[in-house]
N, C-alpha and C. Protein backbone atom coordinates (compact mmCIF):
# COMPACT_ATOMS: atom_id res chain seq x y z
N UNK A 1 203.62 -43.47 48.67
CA UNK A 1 202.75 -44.35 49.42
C UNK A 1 203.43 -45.69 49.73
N UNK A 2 204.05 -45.93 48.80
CA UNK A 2 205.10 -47.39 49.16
C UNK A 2 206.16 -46.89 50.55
N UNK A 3 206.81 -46.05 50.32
CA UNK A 3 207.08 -45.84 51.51
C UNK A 3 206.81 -45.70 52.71
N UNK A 4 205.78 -45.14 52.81
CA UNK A 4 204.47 -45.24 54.10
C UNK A 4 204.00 -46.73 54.29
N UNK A 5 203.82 -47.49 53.70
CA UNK A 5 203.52 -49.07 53.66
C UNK A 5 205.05 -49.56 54.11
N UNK A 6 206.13 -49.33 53.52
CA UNK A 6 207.12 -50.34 53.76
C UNK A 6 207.34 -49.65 55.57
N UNK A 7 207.64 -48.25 55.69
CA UNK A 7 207.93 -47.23 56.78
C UNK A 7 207.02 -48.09 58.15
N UNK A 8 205.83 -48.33 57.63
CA UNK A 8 205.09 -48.59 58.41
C UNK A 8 205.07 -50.36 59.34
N UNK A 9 205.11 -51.14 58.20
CA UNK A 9 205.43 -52.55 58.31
C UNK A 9 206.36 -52.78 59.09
N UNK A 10 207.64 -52.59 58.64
CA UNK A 10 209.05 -52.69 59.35
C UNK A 10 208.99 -51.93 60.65
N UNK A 11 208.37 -50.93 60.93
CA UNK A 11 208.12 -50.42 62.33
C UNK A 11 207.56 -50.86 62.84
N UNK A 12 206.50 -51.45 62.59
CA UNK A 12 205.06 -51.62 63.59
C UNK A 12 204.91 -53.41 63.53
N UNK A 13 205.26 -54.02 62.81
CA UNK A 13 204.87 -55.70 62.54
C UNK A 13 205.62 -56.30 64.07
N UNK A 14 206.26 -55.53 64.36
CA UNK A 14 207.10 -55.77 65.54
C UNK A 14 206.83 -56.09 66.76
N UNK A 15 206.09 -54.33 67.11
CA UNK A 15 205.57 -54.77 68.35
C UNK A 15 203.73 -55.37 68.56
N UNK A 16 203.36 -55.79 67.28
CA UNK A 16 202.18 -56.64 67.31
C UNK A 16 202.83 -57.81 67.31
N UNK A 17 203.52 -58.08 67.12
CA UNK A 17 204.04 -59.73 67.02
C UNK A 17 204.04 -59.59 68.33
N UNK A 18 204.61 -58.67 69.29
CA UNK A 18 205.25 -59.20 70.38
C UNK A 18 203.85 -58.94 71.08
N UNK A 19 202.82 -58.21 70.50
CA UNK A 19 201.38 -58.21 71.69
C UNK A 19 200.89 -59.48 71.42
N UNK A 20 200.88 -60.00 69.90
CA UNK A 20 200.37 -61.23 70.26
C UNK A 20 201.21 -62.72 70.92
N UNK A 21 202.32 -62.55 71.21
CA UNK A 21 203.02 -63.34 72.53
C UNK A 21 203.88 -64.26 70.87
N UNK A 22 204.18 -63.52 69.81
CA UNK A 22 205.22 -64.05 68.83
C UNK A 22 206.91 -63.55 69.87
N UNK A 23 207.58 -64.49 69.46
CA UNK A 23 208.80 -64.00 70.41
C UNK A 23 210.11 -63.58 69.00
N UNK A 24 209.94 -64.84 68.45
CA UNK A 24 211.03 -64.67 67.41
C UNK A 24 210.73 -64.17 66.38
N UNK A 25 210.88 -62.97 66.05
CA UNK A 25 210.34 -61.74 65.42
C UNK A 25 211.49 -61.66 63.82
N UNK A 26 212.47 -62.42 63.97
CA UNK A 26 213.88 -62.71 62.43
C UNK A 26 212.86 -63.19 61.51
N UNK A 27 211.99 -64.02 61.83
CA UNK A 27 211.45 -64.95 60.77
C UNK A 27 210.91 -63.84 59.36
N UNK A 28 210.50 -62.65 59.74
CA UNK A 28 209.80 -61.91 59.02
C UNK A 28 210.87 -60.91 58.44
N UNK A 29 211.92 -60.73 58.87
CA UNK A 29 213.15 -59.96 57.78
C UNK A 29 214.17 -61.45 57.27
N UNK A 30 214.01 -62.35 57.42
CA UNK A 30 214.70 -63.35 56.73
C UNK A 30 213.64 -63.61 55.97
N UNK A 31 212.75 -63.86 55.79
CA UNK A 31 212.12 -64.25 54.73
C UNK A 31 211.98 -62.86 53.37
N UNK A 32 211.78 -61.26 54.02
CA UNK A 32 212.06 -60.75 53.28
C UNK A 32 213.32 -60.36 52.47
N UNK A 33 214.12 -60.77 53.36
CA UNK A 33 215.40 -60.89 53.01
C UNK A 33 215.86 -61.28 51.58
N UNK A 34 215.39 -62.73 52.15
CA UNK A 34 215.32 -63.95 50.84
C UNK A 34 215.04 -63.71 49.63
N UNK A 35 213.69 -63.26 49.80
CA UNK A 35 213.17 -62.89 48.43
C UNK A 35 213.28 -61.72 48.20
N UNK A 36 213.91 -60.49 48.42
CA UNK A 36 214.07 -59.62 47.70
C UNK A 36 215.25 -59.75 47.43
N UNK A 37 216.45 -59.90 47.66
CA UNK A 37 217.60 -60.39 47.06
C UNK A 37 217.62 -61.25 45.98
N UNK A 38 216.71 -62.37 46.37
CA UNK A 38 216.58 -63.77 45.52
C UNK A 38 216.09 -62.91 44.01
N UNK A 39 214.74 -62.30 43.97
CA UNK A 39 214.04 -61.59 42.93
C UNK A 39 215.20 -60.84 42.23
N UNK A 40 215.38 -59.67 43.03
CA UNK A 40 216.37 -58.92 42.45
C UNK A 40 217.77 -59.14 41.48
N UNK A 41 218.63 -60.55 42.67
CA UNK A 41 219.69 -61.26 41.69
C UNK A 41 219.23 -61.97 40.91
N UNK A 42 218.37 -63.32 40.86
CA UNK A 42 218.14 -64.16 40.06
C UNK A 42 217.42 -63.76 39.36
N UNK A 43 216.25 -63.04 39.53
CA UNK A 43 214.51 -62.37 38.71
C UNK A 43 215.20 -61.45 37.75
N UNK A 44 216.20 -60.80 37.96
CA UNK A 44 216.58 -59.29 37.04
C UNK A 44 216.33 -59.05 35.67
N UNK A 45 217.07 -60.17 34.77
CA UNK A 45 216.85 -60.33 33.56
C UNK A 45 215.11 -60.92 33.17
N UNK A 46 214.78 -61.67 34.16
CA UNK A 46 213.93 -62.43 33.64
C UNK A 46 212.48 -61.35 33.77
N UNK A 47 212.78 -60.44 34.91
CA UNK A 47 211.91 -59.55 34.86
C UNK A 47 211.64 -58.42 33.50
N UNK A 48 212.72 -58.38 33.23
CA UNK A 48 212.89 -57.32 32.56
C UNK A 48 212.60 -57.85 31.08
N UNK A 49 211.95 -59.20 30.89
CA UNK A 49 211.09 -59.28 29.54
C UNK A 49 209.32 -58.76 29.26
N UNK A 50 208.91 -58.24 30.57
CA UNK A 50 207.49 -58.11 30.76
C UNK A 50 207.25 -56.44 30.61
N UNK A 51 206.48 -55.80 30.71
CA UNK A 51 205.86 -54.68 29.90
C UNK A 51 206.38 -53.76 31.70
N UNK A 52 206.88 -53.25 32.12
CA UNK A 52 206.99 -52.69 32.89
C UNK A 52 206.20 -52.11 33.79
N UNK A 53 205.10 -50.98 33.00
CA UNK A 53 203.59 -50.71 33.70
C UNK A 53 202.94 -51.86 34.51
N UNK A 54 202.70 -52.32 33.85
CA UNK A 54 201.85 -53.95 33.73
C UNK A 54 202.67 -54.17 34.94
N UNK A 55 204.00 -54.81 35.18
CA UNK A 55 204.40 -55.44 36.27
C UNK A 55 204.94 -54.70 37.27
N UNK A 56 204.60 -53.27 37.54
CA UNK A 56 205.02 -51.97 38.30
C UNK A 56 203.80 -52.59 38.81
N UNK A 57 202.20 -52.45 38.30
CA UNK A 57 201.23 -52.46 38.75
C UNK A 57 201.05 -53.67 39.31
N UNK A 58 201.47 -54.95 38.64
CA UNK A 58 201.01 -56.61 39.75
C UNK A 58 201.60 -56.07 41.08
N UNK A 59 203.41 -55.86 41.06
CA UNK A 59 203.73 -55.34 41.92
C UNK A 59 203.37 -54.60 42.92
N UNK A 60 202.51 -53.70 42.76
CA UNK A 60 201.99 -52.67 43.48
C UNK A 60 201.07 -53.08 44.26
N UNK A 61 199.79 -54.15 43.30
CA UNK A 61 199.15 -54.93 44.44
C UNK A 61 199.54 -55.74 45.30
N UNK A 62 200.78 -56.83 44.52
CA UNK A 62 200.54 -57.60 45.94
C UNK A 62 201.30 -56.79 46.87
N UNK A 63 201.96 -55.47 47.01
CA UNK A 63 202.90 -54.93 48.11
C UNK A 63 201.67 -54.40 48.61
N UNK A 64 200.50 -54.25 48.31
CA UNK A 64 199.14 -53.63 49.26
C UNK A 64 198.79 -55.32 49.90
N UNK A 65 198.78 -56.03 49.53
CA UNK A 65 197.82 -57.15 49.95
C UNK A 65 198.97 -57.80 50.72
N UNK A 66 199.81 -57.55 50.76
CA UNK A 66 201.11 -57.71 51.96
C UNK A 66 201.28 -57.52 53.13
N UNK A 67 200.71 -56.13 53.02
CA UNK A 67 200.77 -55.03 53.98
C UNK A 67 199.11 -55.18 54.91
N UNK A 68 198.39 -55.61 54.23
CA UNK A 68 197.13 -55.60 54.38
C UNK A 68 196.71 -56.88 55.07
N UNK A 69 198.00 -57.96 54.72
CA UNK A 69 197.61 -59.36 55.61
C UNK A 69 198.47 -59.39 56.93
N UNK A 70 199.34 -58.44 56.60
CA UNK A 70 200.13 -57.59 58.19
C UNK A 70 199.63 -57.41 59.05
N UNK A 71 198.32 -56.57 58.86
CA UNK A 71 197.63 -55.95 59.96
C UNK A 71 197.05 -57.00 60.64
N UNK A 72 196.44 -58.37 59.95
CA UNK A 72 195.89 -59.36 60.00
C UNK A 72 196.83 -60.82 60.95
N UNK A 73 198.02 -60.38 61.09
CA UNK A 73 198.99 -60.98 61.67
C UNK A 73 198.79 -61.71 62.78
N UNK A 74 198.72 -63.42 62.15
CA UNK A 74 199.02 -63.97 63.46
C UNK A 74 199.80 -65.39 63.37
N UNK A 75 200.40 -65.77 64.54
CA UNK A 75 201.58 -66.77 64.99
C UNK A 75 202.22 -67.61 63.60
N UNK A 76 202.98 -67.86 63.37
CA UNK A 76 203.33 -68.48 62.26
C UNK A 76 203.54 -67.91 60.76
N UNK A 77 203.16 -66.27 60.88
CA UNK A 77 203.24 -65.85 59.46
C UNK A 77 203.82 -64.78 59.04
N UNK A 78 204.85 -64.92 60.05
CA UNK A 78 206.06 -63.97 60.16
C UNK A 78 207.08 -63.81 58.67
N UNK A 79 207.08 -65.45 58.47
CA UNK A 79 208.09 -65.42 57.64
C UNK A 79 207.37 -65.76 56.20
N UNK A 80 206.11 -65.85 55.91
CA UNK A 80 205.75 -65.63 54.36
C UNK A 80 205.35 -64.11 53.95
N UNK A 81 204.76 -63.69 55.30
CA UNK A 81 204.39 -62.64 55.31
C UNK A 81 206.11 -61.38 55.00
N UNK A 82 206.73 -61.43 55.22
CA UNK A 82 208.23 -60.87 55.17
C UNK A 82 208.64 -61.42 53.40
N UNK A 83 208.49 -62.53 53.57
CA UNK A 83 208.41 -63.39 51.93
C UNK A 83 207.63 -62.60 50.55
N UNK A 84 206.48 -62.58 50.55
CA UNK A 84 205.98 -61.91 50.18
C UNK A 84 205.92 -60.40 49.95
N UNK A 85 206.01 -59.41 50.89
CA UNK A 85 206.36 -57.74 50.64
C UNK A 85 208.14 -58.26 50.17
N UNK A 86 208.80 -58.73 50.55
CA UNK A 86 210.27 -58.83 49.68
C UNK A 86 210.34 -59.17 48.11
N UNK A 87 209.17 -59.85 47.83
CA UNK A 87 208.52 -60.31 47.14
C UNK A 87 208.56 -59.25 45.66
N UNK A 88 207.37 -57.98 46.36
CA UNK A 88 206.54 -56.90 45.99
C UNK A 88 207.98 -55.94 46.19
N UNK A 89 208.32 -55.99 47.08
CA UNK A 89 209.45 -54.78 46.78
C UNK A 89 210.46 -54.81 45.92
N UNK A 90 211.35 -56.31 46.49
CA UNK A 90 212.62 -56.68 44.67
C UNK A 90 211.58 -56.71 43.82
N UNK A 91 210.92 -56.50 43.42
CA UNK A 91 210.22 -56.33 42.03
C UNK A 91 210.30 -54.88 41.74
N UNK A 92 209.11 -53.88 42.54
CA UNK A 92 208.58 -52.63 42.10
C UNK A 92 209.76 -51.97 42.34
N UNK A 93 210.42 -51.95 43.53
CA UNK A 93 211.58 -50.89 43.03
C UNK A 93 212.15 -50.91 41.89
N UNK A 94 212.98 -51.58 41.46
CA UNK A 94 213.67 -51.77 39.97
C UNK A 94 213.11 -51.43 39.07
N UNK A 95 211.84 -51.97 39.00
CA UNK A 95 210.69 -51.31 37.76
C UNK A 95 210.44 -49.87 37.87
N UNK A 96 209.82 -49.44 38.89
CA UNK A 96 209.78 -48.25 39.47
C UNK A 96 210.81 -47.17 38.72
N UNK A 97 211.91 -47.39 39.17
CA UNK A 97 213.30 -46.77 38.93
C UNK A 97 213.32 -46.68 38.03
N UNK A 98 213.43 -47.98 37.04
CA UNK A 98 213.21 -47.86 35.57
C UNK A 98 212.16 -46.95 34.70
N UNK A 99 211.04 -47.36 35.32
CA UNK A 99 209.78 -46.39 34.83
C UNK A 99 210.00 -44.70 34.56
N UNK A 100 210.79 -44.17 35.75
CA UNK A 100 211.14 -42.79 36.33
C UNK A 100 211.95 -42.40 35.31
N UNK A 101 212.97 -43.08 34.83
CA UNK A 101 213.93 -42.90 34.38
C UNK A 101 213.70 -43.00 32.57
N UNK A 102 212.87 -43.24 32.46
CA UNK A 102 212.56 -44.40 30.75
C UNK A 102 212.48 -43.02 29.80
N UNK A 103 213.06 -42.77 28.85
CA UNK A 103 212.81 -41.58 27.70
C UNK A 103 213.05 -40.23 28.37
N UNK A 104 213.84 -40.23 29.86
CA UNK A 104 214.58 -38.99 30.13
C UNK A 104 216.08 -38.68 29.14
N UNK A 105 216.77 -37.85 29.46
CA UNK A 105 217.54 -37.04 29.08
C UNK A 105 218.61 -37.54 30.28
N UNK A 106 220.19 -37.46 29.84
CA UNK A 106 220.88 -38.13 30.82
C UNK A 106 221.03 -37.04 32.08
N UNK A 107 220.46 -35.76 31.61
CA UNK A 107 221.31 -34.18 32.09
C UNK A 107 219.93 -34.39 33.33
N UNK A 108 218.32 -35.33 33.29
CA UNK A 108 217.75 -35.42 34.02
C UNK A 108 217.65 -36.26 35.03
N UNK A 109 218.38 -37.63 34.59
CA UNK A 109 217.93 -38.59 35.17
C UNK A 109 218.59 -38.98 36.84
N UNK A 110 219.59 -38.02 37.21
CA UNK A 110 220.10 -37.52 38.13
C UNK A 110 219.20 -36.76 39.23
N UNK A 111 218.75 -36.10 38.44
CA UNK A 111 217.33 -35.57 39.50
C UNK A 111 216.74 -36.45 39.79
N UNK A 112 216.25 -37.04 38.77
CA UNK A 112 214.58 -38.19 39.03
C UNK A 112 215.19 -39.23 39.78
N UNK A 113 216.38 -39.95 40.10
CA UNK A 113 216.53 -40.92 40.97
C UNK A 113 216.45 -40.01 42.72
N UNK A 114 216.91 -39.06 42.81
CA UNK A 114 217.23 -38.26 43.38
C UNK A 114 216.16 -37.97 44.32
N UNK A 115 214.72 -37.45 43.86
CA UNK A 115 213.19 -37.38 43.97
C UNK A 115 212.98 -38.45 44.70
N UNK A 116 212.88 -39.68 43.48
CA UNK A 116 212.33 -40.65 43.19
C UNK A 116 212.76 -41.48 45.20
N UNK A 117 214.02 -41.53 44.93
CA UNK A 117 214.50 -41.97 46.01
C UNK A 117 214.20 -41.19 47.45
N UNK A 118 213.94 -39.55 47.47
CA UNK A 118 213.81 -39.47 48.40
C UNK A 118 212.63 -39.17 48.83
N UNK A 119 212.06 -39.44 48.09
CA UNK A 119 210.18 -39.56 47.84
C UNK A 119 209.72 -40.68 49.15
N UNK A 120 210.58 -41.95 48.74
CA UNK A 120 210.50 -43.23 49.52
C UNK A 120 210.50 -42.93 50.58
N UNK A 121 211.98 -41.89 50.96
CA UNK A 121 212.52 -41.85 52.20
C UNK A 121 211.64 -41.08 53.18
N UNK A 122 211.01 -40.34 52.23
CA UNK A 122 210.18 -39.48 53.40
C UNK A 122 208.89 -40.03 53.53
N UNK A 123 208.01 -40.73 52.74
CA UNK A 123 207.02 -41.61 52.85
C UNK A 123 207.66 -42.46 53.76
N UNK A 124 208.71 -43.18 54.43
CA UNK A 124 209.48 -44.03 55.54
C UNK A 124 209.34 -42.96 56.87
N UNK A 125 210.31 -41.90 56.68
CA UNK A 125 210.06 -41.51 57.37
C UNK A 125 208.88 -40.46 58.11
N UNK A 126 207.82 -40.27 57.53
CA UNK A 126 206.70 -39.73 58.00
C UNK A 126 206.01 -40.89 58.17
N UNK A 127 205.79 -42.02 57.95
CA UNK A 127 204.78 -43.19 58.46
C UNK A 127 205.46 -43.26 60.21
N UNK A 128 206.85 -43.42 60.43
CA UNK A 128 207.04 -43.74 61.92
C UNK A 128 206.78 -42.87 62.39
N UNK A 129 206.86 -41.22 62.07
CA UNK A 129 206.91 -40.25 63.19
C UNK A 129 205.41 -40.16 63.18
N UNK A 130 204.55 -40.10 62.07
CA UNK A 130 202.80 -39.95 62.13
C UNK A 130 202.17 -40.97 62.58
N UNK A 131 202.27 -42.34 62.40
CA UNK A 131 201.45 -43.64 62.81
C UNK A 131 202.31 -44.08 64.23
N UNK A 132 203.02 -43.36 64.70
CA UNK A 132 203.43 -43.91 66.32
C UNK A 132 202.40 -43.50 67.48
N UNK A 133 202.05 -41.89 67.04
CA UNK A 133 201.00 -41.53 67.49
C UNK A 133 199.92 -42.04 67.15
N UNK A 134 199.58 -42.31 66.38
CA UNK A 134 197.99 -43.05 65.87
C UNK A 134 198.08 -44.67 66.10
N UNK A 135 198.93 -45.33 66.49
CA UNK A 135 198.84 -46.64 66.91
C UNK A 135 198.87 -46.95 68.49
N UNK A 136 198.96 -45.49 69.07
CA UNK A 136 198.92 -45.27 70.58
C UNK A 136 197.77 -45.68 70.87
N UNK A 137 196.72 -44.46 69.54
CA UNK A 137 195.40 -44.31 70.11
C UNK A 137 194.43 -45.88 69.40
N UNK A 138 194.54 -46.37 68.46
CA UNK A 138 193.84 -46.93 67.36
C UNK A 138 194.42 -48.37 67.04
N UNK A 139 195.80 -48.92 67.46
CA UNK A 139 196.24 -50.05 67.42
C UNK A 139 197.14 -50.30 66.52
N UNK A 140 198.37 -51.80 66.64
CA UNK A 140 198.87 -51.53 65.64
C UNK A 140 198.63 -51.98 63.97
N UNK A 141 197.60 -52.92 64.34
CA UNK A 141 196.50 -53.79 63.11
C UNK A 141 195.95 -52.46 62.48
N UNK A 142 195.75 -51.54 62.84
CA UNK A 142 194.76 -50.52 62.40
C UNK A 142 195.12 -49.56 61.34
N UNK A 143 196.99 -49.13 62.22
CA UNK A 143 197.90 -48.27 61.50
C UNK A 143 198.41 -48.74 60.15
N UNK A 144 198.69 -50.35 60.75
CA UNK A 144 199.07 -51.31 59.30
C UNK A 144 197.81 -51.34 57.89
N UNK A 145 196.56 -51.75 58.81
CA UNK A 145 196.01 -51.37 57.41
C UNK A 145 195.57 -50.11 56.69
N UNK A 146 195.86 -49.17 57.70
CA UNK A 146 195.76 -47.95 56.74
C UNK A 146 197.02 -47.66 55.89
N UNK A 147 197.76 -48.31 56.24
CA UNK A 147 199.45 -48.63 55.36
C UNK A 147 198.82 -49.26 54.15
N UNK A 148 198.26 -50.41 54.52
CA UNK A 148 197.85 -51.33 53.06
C UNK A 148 196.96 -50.43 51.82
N UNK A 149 195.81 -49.88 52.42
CA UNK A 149 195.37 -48.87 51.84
C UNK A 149 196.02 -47.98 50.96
N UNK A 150 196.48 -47.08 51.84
CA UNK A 150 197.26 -46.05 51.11
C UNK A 150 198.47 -46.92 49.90
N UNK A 151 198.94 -48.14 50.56
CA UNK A 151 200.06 -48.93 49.32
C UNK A 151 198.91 -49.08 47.99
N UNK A 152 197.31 -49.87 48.16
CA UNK A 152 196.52 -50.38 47.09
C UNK A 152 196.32 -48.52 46.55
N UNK A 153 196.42 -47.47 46.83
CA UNK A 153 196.10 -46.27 46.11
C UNK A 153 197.62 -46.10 44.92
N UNK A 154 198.61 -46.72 45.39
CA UNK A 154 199.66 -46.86 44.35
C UNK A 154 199.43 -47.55 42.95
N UNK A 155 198.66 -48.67 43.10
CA UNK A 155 198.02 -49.41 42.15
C UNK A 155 197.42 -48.89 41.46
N UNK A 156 196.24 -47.77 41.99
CA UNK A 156 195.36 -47.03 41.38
C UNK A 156 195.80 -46.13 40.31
N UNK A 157 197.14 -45.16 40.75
CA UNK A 157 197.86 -44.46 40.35
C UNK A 157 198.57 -44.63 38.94
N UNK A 158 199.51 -45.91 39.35
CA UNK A 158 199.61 -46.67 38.26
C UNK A 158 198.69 -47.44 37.20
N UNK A 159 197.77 -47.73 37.65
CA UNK A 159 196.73 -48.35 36.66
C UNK A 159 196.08 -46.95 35.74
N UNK A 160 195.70 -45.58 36.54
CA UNK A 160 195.40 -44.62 35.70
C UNK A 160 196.10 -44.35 35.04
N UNK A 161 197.90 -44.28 35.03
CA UNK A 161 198.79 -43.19 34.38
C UNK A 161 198.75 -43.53 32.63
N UNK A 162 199.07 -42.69 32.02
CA UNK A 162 198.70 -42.62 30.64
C UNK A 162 200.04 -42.77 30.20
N UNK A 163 199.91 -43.89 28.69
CA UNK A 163 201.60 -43.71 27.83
C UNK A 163 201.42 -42.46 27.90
N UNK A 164 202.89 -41.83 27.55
CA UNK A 164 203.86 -40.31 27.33
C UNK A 164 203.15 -40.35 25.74
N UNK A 165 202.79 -39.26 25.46
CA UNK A 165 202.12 -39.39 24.24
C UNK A 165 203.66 -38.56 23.15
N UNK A 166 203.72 -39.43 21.72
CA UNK A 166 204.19 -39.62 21.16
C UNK A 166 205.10 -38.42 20.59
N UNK A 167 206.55 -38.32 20.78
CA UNK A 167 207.17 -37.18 20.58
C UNK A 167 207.77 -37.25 19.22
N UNK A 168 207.55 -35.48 18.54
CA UNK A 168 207.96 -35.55 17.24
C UNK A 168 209.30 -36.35 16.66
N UNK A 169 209.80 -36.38 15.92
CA UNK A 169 210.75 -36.86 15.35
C UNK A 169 212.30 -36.03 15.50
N UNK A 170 212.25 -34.59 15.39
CA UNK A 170 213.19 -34.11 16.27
C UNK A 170 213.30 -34.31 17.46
N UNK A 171 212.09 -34.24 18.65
CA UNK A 171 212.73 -34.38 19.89
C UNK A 171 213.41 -36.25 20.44
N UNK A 172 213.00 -36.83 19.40
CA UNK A 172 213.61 -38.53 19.42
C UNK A 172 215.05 -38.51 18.92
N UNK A 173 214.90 -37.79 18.24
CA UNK A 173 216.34 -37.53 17.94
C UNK A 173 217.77 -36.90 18.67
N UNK A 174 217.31 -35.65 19.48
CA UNK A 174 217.71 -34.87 20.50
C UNK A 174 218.50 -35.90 21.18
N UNK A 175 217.57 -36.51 22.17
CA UNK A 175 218.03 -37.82 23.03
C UNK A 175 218.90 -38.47 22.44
């Protein structure tokens, strides 16, 4: 679903900027720019003192409420709006990744990035080829917030998922 939200944003924030008569359309990948680099290099360590779930999930919302003030897009908010999902993304990916990966087996964890990663890619790429048609008929504010949506059902996901319940003492060992 993050992929369908990010797939969607980066496609479509575009040509609503340009229906609503925005011309300079950089402001909104420099600002994401910024801060997902910024998060990612400088945030790394500092992220990585907080409970992971927990900040998979802040993450998760504000990359819905990102996406969701997208659709809402107007003159001037190119570049917090880009700020913000860069924001939500150098965060949840890393965590994400981490999450996928946490109490695997090394012989697995090759797969699960593998998935994991092309999970994204096709949530990217099925938001442009499915919401090009549906923003023909329905707009591009419309497609975006059904992007935001489907991103706040990530939250959900994560907020339900259950700790890995507790493995015997041989299989801790195994690993």
């Amino acid at each position: 679903m993050v992929g369908v939200a990010f797939g969607t944003v980066l496609t479509f924030y575009q040509p609503l900027a340009l229906e609503l008569g925005i011309r300079d359309l950089s402001h909104w990948f420099i600002g994401y720019t910024l801060s997902a680099l910024g998060i990612r290099v400088l945030g790394g360590a500092f992220l990585d003192r907080f409970d992971r779930k927990r900040l998979a999930l802040c993450a998760s919302a504000l990359y819905a409420v990102a996406v969701l003030a997208t659709a809402l897009l107007e003159p001037g908010w190119l570049f917090p709006l880009g700020f913000t999902l860069g924001v939500a993304h150098g965060t949840l990916w890393p965590v994400l990744t981490a999450l996928t990966v946490e109490g695997t087996s090394s012989k697995t964890r090759t797969a699960l990035l593998t998935y994991f990663g092309g999970s994204f890619n096709v949530g990217v790429t099925l938001s442009t080829l499915g919401f090009g048609t549906l923003a023909h008929t329905i707009g591009y504010r419309s497609v975006i917030a059904i992007a935001g949506v489907l991103a706040a059902s990530s939250s959900f996901v994560l907020a339900c998922l259950s700790e890995a319940p507790p493995q015997p003492e041989s299989a801790r060992c195994a690993r």
